[in-house]
PDB file of N, CA and C in Angstrom:
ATOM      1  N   UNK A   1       2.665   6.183  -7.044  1.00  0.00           N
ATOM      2  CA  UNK A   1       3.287   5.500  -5.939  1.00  0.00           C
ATOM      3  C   UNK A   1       3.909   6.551  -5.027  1.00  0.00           C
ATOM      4  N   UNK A   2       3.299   6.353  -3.651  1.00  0.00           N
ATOM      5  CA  UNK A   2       4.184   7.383  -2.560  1.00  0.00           C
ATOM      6  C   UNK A   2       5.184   7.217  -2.044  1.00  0.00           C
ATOM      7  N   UNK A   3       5.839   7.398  -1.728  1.00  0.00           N
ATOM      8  CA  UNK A   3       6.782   7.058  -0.670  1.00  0.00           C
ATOM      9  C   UNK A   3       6.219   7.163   0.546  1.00  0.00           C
ATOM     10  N   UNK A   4       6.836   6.381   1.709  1.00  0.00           N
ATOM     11  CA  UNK A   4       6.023   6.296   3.142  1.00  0.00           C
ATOM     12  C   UNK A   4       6.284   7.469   4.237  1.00  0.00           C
ATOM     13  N   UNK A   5       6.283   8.566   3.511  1.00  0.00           N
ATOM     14  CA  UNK A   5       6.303   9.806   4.112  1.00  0.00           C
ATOM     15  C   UNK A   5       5.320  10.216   4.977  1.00  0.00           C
ATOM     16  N   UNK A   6       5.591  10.652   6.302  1.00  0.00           N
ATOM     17  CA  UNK A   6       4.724  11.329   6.961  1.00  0.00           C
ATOM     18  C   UNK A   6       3.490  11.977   7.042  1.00  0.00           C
ATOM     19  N   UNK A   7       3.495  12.364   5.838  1.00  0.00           N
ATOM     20  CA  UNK A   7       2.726  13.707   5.488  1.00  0.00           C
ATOM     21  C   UNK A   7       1.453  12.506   5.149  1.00  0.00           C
ATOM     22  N   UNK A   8       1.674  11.411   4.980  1.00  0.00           N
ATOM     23  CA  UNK A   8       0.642  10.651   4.234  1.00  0.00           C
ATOM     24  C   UNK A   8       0.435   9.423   5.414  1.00  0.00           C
ATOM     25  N   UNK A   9       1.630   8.854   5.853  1.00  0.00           N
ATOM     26  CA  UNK A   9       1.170   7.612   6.524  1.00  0.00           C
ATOM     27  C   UNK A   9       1.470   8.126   8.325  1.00  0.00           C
ATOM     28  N   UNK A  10       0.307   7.504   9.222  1.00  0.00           N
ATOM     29  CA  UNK A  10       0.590   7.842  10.254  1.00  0.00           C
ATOM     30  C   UNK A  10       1.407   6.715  10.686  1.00  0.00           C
ATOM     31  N   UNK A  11       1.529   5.177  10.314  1.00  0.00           N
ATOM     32  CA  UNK A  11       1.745   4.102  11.130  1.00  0.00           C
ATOM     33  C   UNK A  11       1.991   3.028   9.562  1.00  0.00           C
ATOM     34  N   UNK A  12       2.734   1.917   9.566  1.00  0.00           N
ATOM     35  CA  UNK A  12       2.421   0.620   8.579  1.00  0.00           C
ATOM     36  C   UNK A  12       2.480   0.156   9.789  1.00  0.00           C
ATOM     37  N   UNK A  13       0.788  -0.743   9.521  1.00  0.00           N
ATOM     38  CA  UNK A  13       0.462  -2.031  10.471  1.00  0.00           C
ATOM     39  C   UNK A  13       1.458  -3.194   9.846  1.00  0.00           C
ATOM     40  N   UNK A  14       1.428  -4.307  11.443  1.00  0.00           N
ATOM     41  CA  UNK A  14       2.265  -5.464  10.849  1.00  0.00           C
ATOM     42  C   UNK A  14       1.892  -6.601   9.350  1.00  0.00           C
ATOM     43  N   UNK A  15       0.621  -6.342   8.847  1.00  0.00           N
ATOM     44  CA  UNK A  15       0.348  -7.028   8.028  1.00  0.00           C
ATOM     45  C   UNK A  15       0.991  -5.916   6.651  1.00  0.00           C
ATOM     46  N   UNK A  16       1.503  -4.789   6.730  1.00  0.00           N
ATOM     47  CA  UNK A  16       2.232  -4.016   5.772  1.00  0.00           C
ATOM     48  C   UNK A  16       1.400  -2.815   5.058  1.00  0.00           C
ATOM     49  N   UNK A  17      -0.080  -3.084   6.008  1.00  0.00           N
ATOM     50  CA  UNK A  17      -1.050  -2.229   5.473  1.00  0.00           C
ATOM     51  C   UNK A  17      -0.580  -0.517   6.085  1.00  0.00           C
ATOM     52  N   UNK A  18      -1.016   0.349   5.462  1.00  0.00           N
ATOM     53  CA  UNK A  18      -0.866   1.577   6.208  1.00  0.00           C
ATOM     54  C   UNK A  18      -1.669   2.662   6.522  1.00  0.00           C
ATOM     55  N   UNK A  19      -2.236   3.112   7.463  1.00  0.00           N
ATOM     56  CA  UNK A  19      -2.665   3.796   8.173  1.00  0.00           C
ATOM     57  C   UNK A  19      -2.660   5.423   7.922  1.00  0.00           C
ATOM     58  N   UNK A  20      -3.154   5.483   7.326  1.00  0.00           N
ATOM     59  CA  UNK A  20      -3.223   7.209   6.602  1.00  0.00           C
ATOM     60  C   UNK A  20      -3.557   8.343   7.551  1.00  0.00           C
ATOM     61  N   UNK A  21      -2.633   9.321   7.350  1.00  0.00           N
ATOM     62  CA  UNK A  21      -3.062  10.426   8.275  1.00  0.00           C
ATOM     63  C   UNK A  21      -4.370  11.385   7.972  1.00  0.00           C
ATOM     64  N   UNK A  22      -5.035  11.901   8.666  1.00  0.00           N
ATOM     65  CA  UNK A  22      -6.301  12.527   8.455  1.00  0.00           C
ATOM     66  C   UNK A  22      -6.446  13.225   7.099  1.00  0.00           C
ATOM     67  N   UNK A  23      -5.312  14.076   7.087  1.00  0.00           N
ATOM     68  CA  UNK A  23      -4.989  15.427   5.996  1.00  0.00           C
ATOM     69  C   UNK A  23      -4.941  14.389   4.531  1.00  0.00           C
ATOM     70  N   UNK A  24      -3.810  13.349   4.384  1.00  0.00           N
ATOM     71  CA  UNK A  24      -4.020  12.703   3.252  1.00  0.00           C
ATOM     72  C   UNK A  24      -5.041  12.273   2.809  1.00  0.00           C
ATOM     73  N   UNK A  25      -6.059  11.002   3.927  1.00  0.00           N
ATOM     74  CA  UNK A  25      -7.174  10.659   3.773  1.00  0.00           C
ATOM     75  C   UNK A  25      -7.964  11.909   3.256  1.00  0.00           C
ATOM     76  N   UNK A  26      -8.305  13.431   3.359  1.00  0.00           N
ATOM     77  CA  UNK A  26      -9.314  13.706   3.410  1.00  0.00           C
ATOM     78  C   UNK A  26      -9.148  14.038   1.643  1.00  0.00           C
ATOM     79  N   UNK A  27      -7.658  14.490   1.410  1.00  0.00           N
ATOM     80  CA  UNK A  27      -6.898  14.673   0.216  1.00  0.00           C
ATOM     81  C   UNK A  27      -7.633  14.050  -1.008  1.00  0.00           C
ATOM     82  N   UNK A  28      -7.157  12.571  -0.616  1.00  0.00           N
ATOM     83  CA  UNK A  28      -7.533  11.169  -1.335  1.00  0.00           C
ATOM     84  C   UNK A  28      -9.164  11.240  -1.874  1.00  0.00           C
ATOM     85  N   UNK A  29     -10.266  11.680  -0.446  1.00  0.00           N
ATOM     86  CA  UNK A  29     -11.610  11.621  -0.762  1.00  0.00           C
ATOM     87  C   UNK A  29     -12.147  13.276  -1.423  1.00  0.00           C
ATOM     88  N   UNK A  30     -11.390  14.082  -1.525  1.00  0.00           N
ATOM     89  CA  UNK A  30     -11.396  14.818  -2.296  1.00  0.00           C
ATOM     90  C   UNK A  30     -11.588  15.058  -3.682  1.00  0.00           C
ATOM     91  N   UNK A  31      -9.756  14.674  -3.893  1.00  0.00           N
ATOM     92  CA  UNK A  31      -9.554  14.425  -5.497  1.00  0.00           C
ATOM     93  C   UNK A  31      -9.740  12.998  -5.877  1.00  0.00           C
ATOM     94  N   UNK A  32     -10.315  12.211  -5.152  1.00  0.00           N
ATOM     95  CA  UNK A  32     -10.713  10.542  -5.909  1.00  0.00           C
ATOM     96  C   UNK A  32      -9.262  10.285  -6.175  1.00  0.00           C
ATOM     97  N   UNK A  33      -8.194   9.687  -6.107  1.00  0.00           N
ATOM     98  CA  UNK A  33      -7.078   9.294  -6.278  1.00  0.00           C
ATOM     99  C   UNK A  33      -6.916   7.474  -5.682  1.00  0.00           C
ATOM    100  N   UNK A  34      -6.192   6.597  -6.282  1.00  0.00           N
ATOM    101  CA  UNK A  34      -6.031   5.489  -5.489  1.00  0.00           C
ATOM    102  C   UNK A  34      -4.493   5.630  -5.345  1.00  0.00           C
ATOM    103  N   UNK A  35      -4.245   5.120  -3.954  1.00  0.00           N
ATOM    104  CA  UNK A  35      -2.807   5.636  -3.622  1.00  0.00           C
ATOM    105  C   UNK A  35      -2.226   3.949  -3.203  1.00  0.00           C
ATOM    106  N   UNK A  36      -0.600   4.197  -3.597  1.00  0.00           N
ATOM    107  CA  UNK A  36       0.116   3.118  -3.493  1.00  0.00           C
ATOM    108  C   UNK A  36       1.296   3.437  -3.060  1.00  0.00           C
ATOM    109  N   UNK A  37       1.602   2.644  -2.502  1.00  0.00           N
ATOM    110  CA  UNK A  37       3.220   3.070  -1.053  1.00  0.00           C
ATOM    111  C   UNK A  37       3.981   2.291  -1.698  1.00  0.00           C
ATOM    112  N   UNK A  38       5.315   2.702  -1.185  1.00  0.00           N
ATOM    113  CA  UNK A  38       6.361   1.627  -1.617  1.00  0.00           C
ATOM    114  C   UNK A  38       6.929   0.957  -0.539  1.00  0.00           C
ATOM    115  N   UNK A  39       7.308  -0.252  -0.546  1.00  0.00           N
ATOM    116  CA  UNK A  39       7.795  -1.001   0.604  1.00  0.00           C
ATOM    117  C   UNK A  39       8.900  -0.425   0.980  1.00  0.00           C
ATOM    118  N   UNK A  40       8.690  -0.410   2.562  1.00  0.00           N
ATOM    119  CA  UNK A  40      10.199  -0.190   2.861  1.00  0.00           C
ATOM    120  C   UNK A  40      11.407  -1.439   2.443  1.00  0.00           C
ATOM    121  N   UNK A  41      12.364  -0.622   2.692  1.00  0.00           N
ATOM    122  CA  UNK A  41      13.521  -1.567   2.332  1.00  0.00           C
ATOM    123  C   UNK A  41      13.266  -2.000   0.413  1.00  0.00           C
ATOM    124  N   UNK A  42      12.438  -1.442  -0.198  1.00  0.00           N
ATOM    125  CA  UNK A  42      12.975  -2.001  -1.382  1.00  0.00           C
ATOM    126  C   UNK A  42      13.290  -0.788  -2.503  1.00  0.00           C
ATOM    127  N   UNK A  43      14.399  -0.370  -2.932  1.00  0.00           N
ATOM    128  CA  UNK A  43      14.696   0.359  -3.346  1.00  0.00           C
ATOM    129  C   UNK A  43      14.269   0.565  -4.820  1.00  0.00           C
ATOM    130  N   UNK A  44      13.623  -0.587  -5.144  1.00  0.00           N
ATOM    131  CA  UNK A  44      13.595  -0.808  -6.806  1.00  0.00           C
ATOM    132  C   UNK A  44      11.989   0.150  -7.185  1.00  0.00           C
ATOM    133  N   UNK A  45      11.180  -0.230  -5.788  1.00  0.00           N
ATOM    134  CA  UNK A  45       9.706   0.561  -5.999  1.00  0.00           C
ATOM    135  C   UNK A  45      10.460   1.731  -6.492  1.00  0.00           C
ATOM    136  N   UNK A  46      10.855   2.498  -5.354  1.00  0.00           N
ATOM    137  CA  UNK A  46      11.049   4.258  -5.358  1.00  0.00           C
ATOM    138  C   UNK A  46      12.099   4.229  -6.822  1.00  0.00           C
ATOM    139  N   UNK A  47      12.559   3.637  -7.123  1.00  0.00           N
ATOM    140  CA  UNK A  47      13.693   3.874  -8.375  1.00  0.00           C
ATOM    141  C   UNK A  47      12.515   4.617  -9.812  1.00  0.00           C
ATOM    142  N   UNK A  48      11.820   3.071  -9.708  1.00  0.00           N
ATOM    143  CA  UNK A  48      10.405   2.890 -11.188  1.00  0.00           C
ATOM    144  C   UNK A  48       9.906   4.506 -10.825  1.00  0.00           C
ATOM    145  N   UNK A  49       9.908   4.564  -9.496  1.00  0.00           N
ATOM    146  CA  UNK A  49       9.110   6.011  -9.377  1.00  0.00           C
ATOM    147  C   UNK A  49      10.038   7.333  -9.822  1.00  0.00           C
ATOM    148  N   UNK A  50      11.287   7.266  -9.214  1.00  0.00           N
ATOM    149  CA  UNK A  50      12.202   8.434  -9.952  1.00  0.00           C
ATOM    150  C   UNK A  50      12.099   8.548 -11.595  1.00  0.00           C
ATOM    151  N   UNK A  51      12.322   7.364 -11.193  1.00  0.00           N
ATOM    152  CA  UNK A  51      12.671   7.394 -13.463  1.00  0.00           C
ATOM    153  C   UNK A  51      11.212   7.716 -14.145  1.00  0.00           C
ATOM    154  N   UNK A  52      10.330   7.198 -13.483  1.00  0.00           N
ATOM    155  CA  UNK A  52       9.109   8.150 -13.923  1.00  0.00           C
ATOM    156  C   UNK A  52       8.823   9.387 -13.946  1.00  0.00           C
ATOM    157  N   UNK A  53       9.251  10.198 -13.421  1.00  0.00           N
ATOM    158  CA  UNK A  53       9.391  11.497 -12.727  1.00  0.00           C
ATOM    159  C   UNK A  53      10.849  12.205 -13.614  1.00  0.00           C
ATOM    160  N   UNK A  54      11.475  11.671 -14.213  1.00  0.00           N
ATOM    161  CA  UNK A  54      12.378  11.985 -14.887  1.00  0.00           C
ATOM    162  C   UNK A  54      11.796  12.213 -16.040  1.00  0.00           C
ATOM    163  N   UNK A  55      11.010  11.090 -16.573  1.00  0.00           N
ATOM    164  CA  UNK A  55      10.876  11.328 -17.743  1.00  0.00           C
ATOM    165  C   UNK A  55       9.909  11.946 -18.051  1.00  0.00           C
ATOM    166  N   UNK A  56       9.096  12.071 -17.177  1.00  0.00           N
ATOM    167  CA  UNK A  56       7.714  13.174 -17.272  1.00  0.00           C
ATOM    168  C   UNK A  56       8.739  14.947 -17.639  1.00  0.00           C
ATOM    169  N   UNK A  57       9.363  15.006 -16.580  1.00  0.00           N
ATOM    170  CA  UNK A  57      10.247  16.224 -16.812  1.00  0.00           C
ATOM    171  C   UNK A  57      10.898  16.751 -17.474  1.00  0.00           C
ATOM    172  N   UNK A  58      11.561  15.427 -18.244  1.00  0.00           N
ATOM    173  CA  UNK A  58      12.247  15.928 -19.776  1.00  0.00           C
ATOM    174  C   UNK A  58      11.254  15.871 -20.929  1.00  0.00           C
ATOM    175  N   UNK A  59      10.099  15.037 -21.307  1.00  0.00           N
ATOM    176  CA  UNK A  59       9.376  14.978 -21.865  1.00  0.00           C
ATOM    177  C   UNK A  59       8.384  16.027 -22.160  1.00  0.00           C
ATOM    178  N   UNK A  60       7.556  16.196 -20.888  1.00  0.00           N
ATOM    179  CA  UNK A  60       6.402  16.592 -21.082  1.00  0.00           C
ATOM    180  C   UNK A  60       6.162  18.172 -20.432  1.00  0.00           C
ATOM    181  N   UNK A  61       7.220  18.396 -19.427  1.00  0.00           N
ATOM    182  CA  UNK A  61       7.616  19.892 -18.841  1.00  0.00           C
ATOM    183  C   UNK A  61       8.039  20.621 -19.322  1.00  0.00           C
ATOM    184  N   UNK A  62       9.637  20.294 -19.295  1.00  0.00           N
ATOM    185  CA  UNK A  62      10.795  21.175 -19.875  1.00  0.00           C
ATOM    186  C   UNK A  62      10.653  21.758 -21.165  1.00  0.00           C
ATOM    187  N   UNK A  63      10.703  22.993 -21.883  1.00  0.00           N
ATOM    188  CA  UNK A  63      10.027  23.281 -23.051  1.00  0.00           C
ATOM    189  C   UNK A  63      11.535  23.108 -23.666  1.00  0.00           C
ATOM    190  N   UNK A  64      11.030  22.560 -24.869  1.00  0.00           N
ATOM    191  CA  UNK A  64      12.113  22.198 -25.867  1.00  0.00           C
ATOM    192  C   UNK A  64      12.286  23.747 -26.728  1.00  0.00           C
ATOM    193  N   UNK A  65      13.690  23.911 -26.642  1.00  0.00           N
ATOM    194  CA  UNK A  65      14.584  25.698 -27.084  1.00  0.00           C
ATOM    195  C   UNK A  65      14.208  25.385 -28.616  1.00  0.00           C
ATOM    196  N   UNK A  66      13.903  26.803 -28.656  1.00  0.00           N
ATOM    197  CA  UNK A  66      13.536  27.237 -30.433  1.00  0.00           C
ATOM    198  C   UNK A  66      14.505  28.206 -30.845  1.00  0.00           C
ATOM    199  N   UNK A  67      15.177  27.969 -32.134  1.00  0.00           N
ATOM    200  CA  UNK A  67      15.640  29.299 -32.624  1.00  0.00           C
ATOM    201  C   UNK A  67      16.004  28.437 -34.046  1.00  0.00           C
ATOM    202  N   UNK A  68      16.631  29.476 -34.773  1.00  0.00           N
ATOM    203  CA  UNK A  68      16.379  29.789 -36.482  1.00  0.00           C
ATOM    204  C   UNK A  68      17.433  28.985 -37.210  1.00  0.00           C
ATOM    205  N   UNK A  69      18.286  28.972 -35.657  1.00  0.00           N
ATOM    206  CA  UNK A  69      19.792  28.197 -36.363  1.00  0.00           C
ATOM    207  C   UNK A  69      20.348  27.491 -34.783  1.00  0.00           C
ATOM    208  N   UNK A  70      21.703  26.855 -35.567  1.00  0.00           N
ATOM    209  CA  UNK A  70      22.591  26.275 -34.580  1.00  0.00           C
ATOM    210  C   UNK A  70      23.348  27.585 -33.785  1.00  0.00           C
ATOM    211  N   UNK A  71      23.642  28.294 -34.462  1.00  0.00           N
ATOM    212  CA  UNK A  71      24.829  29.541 -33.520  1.00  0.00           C
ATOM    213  C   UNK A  71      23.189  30.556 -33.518  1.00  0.00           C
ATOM    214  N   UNK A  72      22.225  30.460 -33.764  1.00  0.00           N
ATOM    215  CA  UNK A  72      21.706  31.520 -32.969  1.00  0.00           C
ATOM    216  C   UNK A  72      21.162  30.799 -31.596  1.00  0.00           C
ATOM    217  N   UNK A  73      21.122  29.307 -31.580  1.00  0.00           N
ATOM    218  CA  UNK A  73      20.713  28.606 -30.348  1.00  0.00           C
ATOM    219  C   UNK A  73      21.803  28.595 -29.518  1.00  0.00           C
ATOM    220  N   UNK A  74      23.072  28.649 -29.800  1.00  0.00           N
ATOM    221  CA  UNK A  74      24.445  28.621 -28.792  1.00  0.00           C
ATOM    222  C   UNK A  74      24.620  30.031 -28.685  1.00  0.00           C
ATOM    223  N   UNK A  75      23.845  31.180 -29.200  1.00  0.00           N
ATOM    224  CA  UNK A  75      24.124  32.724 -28.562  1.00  0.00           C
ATOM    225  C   UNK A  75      23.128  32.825 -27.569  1.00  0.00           C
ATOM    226  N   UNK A  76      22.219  31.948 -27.679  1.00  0.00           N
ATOM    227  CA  UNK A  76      20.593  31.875 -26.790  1.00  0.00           C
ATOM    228  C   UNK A  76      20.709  31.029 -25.308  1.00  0.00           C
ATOM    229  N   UNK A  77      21.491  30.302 -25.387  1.00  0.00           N
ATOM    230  CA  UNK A  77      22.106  29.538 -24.411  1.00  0.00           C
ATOM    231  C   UNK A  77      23.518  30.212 -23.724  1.00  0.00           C
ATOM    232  N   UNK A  78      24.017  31.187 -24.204  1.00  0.00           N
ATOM    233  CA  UNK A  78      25.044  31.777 -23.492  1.00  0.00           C
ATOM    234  C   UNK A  78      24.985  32.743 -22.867  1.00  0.00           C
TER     235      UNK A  78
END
């Protein structure tokens, strides 16, 4: 889900459809992607999307700290 950022939408027509800028479109037919906007005014889309993005980051990014002990992980962290 995008947000209705520039970089992607040139215009939302009045039926709520949106109008893609060249660079995204060519993006999209590139990497095969299906893309989904979030309504304006509703804060709850973009939320589902943060907290997704959160948890990808603590999960699946951030490398979980290794060490042998508890005080050699709090000398590793200091």
């Amino acid at each position: 889900m995008y947000d209705n950022t520039t970089l992607a939408v040139a215009r939302i027509l009045g039926d709520g459809t949106r109008q893609r800028t060249r660079g995204f479109s060519e993006l999209q037919s590139h990497c095969l992607f299906a893309d989904r906007f979030g309504r304006p005014g509703k804060g709850n889309d973009k939320g589902k999307v943060e907290g997704l993005v959160g948890w990808i980051r603590r999960n699946l990014v951030a490398p979980l700290p290794r060490a042998v002990s508890f005080t050699a992980l709090n000398e590793k962290l200091r």
